[in-house]
C-alpha atoms as a PDB file:
ATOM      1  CA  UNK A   1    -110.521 -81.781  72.641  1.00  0.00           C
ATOM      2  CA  UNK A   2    -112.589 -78.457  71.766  1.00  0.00           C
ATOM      3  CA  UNK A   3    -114.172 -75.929  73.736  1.00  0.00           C
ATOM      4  CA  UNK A   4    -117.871 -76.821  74.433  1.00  0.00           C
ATOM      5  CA  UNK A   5    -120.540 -78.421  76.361  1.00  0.00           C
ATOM      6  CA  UNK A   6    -120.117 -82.307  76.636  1.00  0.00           C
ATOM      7  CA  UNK A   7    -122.697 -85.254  77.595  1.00  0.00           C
ATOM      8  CA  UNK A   8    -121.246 -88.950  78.441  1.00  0.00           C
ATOM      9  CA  UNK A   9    -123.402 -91.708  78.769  1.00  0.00           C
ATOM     10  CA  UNK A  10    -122.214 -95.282  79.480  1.00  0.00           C
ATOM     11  CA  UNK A  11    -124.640 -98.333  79.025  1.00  0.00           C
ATOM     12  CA  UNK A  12    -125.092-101.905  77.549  1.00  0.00           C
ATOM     13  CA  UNK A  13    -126.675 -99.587  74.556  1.00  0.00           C
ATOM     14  CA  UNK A  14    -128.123 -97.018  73.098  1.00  0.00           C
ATOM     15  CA  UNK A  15    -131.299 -97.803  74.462  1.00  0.00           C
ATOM     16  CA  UNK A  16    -130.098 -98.696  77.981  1.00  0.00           C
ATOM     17  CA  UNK A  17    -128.145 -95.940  79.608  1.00  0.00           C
ATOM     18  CA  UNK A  18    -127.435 -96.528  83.013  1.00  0.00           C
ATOM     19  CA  UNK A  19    -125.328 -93.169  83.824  1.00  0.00           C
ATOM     20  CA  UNK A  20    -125.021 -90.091  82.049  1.00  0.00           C
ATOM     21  CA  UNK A  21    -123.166 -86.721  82.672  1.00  0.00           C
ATOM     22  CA  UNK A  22    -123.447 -83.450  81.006  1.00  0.00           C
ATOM     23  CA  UNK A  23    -120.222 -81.256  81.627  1.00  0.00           C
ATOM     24  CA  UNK A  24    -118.530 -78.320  79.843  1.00  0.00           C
ATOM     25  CA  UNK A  25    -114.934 -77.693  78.951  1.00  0.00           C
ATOM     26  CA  UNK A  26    -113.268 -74.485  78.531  1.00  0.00           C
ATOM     27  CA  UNK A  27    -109.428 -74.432  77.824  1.00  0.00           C
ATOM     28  CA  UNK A  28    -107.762 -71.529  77.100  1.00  0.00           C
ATOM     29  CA  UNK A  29    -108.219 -68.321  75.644  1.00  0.00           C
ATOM     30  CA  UNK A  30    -111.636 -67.964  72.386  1.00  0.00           C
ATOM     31  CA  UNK A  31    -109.766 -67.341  69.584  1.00  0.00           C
ATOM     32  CA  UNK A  32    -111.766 -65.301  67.116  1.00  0.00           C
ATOM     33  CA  UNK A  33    -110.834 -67.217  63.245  1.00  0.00           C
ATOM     34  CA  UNK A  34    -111.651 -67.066  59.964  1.00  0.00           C
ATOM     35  CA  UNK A  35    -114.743 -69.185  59.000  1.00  0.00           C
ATOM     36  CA  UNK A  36    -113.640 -72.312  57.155  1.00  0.00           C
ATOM     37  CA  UNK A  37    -115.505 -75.311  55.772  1.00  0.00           C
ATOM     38  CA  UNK A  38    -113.847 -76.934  58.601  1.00  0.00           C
ATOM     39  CA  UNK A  39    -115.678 -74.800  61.393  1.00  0.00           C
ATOM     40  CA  UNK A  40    -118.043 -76.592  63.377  1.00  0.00           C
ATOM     41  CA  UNK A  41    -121.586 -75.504  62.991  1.00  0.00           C
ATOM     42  CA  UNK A  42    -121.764 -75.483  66.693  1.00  0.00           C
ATOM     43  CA  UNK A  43    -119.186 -72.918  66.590  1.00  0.00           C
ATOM     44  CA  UNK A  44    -121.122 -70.914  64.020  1.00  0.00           C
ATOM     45  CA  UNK A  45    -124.456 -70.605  65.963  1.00  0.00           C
ATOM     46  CA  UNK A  46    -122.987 -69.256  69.088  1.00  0.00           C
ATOM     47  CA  UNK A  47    -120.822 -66.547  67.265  1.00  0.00           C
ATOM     48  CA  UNK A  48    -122.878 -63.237  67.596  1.00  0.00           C
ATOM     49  CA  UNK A  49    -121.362 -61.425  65.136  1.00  0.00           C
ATOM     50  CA  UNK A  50    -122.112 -64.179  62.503  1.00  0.00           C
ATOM     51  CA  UNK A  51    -125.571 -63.771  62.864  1.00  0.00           C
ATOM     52  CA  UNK A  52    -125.966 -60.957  59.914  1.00  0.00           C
ATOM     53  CA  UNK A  53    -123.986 -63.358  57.493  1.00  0.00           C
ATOM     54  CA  UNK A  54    -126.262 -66.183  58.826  1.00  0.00           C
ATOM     55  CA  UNK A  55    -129.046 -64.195  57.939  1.00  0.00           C
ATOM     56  CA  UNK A  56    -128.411 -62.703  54.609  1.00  0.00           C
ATOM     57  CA  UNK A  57    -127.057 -65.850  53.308  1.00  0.00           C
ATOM     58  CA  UNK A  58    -130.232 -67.785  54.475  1.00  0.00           C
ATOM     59  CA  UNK A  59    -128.206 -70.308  56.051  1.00  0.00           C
ATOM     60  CA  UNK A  60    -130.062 -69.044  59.975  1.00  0.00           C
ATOM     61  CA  UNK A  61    -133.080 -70.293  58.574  1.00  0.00           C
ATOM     62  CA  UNK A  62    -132.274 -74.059  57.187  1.00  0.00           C
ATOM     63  CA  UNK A  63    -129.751 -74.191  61.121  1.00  0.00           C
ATOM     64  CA  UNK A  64    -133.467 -73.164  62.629  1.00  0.00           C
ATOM     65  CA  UNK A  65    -135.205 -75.955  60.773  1.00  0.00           C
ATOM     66  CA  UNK A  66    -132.623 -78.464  61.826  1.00  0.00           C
ATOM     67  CA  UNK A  67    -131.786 -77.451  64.800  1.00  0.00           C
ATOM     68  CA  UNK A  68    -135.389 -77.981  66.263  1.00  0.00           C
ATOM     69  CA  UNK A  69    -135.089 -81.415  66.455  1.00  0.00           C
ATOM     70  CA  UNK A  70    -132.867 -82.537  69.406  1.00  0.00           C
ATOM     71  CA  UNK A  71    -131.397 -85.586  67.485  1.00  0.00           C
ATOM     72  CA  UNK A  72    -130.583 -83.279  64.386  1.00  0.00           C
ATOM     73  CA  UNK A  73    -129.204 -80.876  67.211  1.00  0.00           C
ATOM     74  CA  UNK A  74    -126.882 -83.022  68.913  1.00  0.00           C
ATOM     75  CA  UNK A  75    -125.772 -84.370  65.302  1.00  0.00           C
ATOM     76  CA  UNK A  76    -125.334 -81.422  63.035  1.00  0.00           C
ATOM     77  CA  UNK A  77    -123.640 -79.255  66.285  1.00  0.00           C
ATOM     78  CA  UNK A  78    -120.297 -81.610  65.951  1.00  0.00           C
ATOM     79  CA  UNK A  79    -120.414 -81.791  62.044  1.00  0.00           C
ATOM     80  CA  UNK A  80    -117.980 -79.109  60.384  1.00  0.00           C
ATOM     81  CA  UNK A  81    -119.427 -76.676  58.269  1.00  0.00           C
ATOM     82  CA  UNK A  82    -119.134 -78.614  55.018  1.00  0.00           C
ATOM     83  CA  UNK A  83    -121.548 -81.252  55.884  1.00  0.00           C
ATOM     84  CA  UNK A  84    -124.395 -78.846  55.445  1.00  0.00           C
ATOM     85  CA  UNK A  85    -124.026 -79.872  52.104  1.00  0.00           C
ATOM     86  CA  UNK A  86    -125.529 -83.460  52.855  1.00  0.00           C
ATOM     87  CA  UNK A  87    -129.014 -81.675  53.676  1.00  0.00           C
ATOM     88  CA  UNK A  88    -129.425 -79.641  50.226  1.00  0.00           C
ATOM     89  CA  UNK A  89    -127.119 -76.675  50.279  1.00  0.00           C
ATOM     90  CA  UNK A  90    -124.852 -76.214  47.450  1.00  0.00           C
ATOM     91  CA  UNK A  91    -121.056 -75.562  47.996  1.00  0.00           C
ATOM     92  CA  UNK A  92    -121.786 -72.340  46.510  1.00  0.00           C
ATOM     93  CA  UNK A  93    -123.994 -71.099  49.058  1.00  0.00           C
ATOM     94  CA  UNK A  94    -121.744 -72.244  51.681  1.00  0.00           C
ATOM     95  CA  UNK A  95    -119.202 -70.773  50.023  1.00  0.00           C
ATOM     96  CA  UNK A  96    -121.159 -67.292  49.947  1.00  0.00           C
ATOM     97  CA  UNK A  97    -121.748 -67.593  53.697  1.00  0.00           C
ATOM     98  CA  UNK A  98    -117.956 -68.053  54.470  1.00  0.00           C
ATOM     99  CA  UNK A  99    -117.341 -64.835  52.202  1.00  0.00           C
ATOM    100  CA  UNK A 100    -120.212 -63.195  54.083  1.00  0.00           C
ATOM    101  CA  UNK A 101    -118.916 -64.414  57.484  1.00  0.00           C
ATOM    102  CA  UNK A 102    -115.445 -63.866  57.017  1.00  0.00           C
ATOM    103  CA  UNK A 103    -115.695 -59.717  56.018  1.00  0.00           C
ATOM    104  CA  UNK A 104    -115.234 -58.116  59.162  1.00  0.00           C
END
């Protein structure tokens, strides 16, 4: 299981929860890696330092667009970074990013 902020819900269905629980977990030590197209993109947003490569590569402003919705949110925030390529980026620019990211 990963580091983050979890939300159970248990009902007949999707559209009839009966219980629901929002908890975090935090298990060892943040380990500072490499940016990979297997990083989450949840992982991503909260990295400070990322922010300049987020910027520069324009990738801060398509997460902004997505991210606004709170189904896209909860979605694209467990996807790894090479699904941004479902919603119009090239593997090229993710590629850039990950150079970008990954220069410190």
């Amino acid at each position: 299981m990963d580091n983050g902020e979890y939300n159970i819900q248990v009902g007949s269905s999707s559209r009839n929860i009966k219980l629901e629980e929002k908890f975090s977990i935090t298990m060892g030590s943040d380990v500072i890696s490499d940016v990979t197209p297997n990083t989450y993109i949840s992982d991503i947003t909260k990295r400070y330092e990322l922010q300049q490569a987020l910027e520069v590569s324009g990738m801060k402003r398509l997460f902004d667009q997505l991210l606004m919705d709170e189904s896209n949110r909860e979605l694209l925030e467990n996807l790894p970074l090479r699904a941004i390529v479902t919603v119009g980026w090239t593997i090229d620019q993710m590629n850039n990013f990950i150079q970008l990211a990954n220069q410190n």
